[in-house]
N, C-alpha and C. Protein backbone atom coordinates (compact mmCIF):
# COMPACT_ATOMS: atom_id res chain seq x y z
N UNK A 1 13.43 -2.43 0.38
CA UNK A 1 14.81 -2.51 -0.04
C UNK A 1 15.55 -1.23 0.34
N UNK A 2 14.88 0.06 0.12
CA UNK A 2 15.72 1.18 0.35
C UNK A 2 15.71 1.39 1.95
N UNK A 3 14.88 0.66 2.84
CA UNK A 3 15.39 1.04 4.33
C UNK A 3 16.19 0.06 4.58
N UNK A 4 16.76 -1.07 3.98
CA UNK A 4 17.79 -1.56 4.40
C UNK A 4 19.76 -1.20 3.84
N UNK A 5 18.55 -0.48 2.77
CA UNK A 5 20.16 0.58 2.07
C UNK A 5 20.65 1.48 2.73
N UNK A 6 19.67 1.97 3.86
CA UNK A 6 19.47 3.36 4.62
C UNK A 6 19.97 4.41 3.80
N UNK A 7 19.26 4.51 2.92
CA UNK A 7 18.87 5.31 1.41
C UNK A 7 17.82 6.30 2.27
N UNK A 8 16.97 5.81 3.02
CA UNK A 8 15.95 6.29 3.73
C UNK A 8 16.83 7.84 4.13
N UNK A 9 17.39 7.75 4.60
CA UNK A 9 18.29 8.83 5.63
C UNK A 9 18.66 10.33 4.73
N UNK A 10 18.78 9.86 3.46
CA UNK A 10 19.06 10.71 2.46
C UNK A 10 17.51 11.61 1.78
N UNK A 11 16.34 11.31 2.15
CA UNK A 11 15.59 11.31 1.58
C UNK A 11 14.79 12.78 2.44
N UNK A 12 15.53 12.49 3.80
CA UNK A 12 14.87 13.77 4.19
C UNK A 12 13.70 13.35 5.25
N UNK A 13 12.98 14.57 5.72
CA UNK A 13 12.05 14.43 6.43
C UNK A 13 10.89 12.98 6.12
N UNK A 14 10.49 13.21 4.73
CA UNK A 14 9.96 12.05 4.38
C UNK A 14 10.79 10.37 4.34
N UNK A 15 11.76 10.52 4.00
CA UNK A 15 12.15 9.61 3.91
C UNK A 15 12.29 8.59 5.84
N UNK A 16 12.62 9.78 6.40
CA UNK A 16 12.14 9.36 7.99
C UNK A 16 10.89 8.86 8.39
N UNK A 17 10.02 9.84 8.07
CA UNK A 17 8.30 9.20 8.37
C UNK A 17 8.04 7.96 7.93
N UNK A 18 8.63 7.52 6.13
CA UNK A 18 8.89 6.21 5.81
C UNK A 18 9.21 5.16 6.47
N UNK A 19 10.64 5.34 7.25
CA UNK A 19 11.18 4.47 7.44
C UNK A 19 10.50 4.18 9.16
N UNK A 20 10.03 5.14 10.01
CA UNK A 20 9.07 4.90 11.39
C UNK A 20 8.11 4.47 10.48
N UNK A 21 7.46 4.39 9.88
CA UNK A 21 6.05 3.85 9.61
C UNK A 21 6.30 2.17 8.86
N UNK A 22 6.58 2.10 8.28
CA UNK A 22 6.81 1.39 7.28
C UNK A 22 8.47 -0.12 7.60
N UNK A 23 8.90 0.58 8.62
CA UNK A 23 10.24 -0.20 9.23
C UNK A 23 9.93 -1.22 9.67
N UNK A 24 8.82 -1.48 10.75
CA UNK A 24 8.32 -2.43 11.09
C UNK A 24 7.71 -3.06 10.96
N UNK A 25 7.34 -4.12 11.34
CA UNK A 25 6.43 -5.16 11.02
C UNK A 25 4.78 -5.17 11.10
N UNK A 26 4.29 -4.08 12.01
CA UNK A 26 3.04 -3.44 11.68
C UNK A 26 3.17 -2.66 10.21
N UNK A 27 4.09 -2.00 10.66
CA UNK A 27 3.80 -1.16 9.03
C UNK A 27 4.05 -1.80 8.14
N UNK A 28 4.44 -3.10 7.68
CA UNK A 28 4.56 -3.81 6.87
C UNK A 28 3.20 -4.93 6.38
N UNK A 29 2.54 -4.81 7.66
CA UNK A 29 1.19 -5.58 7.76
C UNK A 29 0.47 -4.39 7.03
N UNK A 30 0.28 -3.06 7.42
CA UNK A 30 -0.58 -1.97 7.36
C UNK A 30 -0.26 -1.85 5.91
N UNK A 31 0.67 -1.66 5.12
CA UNK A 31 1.49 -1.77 4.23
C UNK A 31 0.08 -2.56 2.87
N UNK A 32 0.64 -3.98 3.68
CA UNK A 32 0.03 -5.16 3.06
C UNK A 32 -1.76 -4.98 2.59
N UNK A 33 -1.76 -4.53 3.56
CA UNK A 33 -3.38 -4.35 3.65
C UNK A 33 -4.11 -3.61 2.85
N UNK A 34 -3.03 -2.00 2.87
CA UNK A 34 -3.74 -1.26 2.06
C UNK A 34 -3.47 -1.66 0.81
N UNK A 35 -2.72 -2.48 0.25
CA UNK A 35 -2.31 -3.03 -1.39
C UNK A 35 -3.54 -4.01 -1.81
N UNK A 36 -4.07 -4.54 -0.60
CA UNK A 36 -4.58 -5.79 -1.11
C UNK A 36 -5.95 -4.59 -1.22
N UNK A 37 -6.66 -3.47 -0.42
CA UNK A 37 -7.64 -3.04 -0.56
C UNK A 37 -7.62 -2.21 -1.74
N UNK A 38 -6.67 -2.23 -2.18
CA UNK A 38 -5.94 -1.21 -3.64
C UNK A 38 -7.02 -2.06 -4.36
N UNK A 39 -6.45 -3.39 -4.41
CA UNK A 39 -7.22 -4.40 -5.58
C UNK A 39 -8.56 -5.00 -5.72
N UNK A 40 -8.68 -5.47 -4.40
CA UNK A 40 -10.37 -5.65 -4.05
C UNK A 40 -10.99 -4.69 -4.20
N UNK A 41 -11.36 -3.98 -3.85
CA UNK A 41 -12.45 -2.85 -3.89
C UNK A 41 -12.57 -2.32 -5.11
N UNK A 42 -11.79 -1.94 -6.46
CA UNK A 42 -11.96 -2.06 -7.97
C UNK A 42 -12.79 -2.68 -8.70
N UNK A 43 -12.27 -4.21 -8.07
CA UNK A 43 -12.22 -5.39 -8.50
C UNK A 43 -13.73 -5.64 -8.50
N UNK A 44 -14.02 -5.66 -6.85
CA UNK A 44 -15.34 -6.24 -6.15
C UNK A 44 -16.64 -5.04 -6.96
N UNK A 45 -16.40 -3.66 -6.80
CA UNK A 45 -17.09 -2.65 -7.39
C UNK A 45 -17.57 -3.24 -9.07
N UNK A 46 -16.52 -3.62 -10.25
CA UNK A 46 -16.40 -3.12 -11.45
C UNK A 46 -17.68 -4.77 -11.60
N UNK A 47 -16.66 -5.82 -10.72
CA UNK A 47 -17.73 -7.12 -10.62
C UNK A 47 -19.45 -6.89 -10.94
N UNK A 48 -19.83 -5.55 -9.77
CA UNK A 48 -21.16 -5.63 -9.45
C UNK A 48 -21.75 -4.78 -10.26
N UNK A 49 -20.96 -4.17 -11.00
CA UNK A 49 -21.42 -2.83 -12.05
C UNK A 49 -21.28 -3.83 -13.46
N UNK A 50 -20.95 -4.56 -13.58
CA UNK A 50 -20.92 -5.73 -14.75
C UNK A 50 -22.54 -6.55 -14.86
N UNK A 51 -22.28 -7.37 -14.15
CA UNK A 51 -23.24 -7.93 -13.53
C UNK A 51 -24.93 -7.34 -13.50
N UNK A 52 -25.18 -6.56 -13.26
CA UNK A 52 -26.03 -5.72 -13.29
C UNK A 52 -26.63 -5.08 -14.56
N UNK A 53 -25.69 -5.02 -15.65
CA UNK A 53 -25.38 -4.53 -16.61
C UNK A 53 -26.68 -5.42 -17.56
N UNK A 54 -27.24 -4.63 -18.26
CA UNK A 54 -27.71 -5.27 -19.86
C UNK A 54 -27.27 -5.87 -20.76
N UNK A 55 -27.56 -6.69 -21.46
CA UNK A 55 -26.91 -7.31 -22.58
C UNK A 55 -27.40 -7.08 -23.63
């Protein structure tokens, strides 16, 4: 939402690196990806540390 406000522009050096990385549609894939590995890898980890677990 904020690179179509070009809010980006105000933000400074970073806000540039943002908006090249993240503007396009790779970086929006790359974006995607690392969110979804945000959740799996918790997820998949806490699963196998459960599991394993004593009762």
């Amino acid at each position: 939402m904020l690179l179509h406000l070009d809010v980006s522009a105000m933000m400074g050096y970073t806000g540039a690196l943002y908006k090249s990385i993240f503007g396009s549609g790779w970086g929006v894939g790359l974006a995607f990806v690392v969110l979804l590995l945000w959740v799996l890898v918790p997820l998949l980890a806490s699963r196998k540390v459960f599991q394993t677990r004593d009762l």
